[in-house]
Protein backbone atom coordinates (compact mmCIF):
# COMPACT_ATOMS: atom_id res chain seq x y z
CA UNK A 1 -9.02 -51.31 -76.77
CA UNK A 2 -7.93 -48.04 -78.20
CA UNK A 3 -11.51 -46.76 -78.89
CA UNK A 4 -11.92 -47.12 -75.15
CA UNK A 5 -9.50 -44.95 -74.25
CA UNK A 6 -11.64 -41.34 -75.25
CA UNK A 7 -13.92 -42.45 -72.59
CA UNK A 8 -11.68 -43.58 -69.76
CA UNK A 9 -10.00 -40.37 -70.26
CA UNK A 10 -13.42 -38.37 -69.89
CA UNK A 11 -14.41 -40.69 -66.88
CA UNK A 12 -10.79 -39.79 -64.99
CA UNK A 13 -10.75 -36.24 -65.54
CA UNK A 14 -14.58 -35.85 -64.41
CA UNK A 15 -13.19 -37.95 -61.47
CA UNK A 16 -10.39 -35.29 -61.15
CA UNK A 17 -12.50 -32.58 -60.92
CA UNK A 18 -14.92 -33.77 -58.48
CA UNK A 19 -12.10 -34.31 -56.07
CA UNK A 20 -10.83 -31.06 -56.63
CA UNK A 21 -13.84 -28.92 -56.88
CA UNK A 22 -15.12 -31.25 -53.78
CA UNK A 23 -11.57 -29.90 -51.92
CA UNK A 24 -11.80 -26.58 -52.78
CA UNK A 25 -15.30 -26.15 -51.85
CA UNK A 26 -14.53 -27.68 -48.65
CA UNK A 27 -11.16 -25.26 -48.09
CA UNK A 28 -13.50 -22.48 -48.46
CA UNK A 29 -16.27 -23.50 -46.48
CA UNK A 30 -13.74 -24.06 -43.65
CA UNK A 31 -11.17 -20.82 -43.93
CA UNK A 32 -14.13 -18.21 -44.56
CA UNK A 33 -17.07 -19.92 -42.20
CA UNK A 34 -16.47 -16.90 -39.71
CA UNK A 35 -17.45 -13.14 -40.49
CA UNK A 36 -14.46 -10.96 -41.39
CA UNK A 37 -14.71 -7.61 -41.25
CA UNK A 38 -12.23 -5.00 -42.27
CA UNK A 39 -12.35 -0.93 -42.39
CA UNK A 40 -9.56 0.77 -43.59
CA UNK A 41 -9.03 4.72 -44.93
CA UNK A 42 -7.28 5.76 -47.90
CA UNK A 43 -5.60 8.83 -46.31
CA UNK A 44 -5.49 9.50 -42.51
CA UNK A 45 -6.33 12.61 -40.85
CA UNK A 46 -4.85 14.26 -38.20
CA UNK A 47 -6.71 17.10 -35.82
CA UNK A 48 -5.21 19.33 -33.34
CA UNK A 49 -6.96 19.40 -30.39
CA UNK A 50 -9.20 22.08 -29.09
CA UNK A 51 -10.66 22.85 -25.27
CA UNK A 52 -13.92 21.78 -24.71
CA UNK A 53 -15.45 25.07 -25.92
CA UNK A 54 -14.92 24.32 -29.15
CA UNK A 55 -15.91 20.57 -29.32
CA UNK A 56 -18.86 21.29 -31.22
CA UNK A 57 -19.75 19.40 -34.46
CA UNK A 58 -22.41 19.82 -37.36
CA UNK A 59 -22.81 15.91 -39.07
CA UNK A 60 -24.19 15.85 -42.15
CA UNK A 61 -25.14 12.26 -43.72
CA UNK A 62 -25.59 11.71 -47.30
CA UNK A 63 -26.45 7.74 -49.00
CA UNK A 64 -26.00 7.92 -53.10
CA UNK A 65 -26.46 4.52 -52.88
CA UNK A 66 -28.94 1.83 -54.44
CA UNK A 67 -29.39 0.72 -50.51
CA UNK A 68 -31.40 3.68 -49.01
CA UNK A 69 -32.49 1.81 -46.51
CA UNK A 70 -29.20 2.07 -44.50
CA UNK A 71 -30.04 4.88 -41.42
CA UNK A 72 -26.13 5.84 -39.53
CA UNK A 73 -26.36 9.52 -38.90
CA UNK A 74 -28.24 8.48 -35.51
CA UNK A 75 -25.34 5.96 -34.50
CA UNK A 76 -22.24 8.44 -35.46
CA UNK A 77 -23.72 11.16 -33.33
CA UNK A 78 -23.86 9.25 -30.27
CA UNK A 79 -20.59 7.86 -31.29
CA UNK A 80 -19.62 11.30 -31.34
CA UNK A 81 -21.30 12.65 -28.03
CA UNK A 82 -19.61 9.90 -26.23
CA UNK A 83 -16.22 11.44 -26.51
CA UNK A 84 -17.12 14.44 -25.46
CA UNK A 85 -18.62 16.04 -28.55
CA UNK A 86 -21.77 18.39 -28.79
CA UNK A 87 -23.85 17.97 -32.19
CA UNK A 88 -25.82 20.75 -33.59
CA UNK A 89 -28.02 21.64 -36.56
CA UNK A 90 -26.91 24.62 -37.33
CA UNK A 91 -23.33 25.12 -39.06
CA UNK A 92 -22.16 28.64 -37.79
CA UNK A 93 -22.17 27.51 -34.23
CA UNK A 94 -20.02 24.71 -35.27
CA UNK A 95 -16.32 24.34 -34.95
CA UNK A 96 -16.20 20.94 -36.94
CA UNK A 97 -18.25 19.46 -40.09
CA UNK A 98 -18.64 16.14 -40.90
CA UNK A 99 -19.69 15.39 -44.49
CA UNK A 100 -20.16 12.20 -45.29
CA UNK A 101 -21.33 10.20 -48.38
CA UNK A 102 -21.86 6.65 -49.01
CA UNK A 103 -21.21 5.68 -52.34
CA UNK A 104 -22.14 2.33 -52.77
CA UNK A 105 -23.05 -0.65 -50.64
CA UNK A 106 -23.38 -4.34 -52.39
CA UNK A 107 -21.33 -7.54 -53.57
CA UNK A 108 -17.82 -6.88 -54.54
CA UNK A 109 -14.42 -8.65 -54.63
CA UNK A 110 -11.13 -8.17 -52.80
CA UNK A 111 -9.53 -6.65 -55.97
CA UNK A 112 -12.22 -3.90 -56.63
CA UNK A 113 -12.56 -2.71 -52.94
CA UNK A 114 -8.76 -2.78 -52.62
CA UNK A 115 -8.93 -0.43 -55.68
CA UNK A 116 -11.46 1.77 -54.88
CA UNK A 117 -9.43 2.10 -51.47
CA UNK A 118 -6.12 3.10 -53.43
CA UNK A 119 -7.94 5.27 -55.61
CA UNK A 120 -9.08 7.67 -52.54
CA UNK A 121 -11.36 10.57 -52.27
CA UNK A 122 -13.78 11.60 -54.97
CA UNK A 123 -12.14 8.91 -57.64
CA UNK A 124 -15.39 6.81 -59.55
CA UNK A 125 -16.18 2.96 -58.78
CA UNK A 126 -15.28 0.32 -60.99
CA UNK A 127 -16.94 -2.75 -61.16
CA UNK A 128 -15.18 -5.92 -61.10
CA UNK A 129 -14.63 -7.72 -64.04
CA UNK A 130 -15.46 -11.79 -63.80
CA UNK A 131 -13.69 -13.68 -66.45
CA UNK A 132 -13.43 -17.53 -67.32
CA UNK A 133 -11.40 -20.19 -68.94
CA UNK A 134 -11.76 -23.41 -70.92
CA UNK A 135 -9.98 -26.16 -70.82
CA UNK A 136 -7.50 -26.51 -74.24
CA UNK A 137 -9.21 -27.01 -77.89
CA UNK A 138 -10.87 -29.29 -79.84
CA UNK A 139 -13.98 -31.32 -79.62
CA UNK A 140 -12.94 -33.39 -76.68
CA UNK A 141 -11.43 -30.71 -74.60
CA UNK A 142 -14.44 -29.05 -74.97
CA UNK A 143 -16.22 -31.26 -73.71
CA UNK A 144 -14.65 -32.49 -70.79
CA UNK A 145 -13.99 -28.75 -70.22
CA UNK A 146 -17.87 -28.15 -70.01
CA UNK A 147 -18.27 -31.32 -67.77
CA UNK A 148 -15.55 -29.72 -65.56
CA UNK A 149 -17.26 -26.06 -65.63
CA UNK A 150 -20.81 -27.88 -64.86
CA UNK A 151 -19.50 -29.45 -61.89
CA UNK A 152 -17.60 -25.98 -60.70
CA UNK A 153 -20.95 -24.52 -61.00
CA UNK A 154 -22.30 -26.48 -59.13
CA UNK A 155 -20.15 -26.57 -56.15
CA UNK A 156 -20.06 -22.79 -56.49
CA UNK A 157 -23.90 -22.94 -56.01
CA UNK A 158 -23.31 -24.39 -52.61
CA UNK A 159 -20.02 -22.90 -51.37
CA UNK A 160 -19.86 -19.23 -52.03
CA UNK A 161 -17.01 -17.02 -51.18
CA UNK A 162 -18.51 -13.80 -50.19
CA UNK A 163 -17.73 -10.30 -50.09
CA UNK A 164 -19.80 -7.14 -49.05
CA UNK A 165 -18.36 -3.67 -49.89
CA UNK A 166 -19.33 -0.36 -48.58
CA UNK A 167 -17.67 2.63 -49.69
CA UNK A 168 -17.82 5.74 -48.24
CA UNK A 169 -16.61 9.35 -49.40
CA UNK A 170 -15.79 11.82 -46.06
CA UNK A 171 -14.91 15.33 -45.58
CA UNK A 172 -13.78 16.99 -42.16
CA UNK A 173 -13.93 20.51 -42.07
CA UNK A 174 -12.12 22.71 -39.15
CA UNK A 175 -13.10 26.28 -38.73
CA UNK A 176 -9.92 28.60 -38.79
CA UNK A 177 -9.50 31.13 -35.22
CA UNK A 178 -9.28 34.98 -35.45
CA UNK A 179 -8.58 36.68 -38.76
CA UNK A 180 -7.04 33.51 -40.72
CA UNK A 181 -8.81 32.65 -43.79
CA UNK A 182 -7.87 30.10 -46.10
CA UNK A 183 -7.93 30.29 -49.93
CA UNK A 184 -10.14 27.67 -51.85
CA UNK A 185 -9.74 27.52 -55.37
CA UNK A 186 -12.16 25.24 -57.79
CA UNK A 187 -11.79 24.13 -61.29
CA UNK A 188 -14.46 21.95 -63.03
CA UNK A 189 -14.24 20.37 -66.73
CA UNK A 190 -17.80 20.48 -67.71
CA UNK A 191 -18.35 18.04 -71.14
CA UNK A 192 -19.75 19.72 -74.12
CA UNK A 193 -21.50 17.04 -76.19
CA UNK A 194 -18.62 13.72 -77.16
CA UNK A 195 -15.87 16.03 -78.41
CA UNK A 196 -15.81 19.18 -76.64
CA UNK A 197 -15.70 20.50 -72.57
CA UNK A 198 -15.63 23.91 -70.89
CA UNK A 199 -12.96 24.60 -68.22
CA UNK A 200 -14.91 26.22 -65.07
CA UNK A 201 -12.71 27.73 -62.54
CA UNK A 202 -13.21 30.12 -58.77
CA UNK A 203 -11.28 31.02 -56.01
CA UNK A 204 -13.17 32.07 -52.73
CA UNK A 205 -11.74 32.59 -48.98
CA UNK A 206 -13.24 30.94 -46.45
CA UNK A 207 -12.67 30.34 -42.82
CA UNK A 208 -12.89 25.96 -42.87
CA UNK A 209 -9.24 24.23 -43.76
CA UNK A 210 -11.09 20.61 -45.12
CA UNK A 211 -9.56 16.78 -44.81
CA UNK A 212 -10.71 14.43 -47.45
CA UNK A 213 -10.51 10.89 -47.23
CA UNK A 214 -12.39 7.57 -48.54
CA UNK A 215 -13.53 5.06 -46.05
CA UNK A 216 -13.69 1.29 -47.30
CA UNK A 217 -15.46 -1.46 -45.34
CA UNK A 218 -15.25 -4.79 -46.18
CA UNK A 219 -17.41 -7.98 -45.12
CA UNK A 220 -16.27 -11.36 -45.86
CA UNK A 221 -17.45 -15.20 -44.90
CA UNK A 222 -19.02 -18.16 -46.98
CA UNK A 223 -22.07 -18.14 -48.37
CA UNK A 224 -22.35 -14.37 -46.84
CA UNK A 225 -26.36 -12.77 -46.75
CA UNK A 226 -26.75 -8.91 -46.98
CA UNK A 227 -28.48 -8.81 -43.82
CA UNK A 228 -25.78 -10.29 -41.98
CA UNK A 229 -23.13 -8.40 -43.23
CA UNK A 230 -24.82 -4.70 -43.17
CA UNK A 231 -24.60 -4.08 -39.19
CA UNK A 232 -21.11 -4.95 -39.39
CA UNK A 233 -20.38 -2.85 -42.10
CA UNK A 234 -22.38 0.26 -40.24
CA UNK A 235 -20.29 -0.26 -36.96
CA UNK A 236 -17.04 -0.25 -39.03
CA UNK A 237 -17.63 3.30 -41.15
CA UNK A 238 -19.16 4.64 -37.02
CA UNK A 239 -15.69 3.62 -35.70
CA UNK A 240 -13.83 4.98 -38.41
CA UNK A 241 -15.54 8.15 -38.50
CA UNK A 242 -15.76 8.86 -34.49
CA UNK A 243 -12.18 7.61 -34.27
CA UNK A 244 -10.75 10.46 -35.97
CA UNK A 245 -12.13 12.60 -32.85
């Protein structure tokens, strides 16, 4: 009877896990079957207002990202012009500048967009670390552990919890009135080689006080395609962006 008991014990736990992979998949599938979208900025910014004179902007767009094919300038200047706002090409007519940078646009977790929300303006990316587990030690363990992680895979293959990340660097420039300049001052640590680095600093005066801030959006569902998650994740950096006007 005892040499039975190996094999019951394999045949229960593989039970186990079906039901609870089975439940879990299902848990997901039901809480995350709708699209959930979330913007949020690391720092907010406040602007005084001006009369309409002044409500002039220059926008300028940049993508650093693997996903070039993304095209928003065109949607935050109408987002723009509909509060009132007059765009222009050409920065010395402009009493605002919006600089803008996307960073990075692709698969992420809640963790790493959380932290590259914390870490704010001009910090680097991290990517998110996946890790895994096995069940206890020896030779059985092992092997009900594998039969376990086969059948996790492959409910993972078919329920997928989804997250879309893009992360956007901005900066807001006001131009100053009358005779007020404002004193910028630069330092830069350039790296000489693994062991060494040079120290780089200027000062200049300029007429443009600047607002930095990093805009996160996030797109979340089950089982969530790029395409579907990309036009929701352009309207959420637009509203961001135009909201600060």
């Amino acid at each position: 009877m005892k040499k039975f008991m190996p094999k019951l014990t394999v045949a229960l736990f593989t039970a186990v896990c079906v039901m609870l992979t089975g439940c879990s998949a299902t848990y997901t599938a039901i809480k995350k079957r709708n699209l959930d979208v979330q913007t949020k900025m690391s720092d907010t910014v406040f602007l005084d207002p001006v009369k309409a004179a002044k409500r002039v902007v220059f926008l300028q767009i940049r993508n650093t990202s693997d996903k070039q094919d993304i095209k928003i300038k065109e949607r935050i200047k109408e987002a723009i012009q509909s509060k009132g706002y007059r765009v222009t090409d050409d920065p010395d007519q402009a009493h605002y500048m919006i600089q803008a940078n996307i960073l990075k646009v692709g698969k992420s977790d809640a963790s790493s967009s959380q932290s590259a929300l914390v870490s704010g303006y001009g910090s680097g990316l991290v990517g998110a670390a996946v890790g895994a587990s096995a069940f206890g030690g020896g030779n059985g363990r092992i092997g009900t552990g594998l039969i376990g992680g086969l059948i996790g895979m492959a409910a993972d293959a078919m329920v997928s919890d989804v997250y879309f990340t893009m992360i956007t660097d901005l900066q807001i420039s006001v131009r100053t009135s009358g005779d007020i300049e404002v004193t910028e001052n630069d330092k830069a640590t350039l790296h000489q080689g693994s062991s060494g680095s040079k120290v780089i600093s200027s000062s200049q005066q300029t007429h443009w006080k600047r607002y930095q801030t990093r805009i996160v959006s996030v797109a979340n569902k089950v089982n969530l395609d790029f395409n579907e998650a990309l036009p929701a994740l352009d309207t959420g950096l637009v509203n961001s962006i135009s909201g600060i006007f």
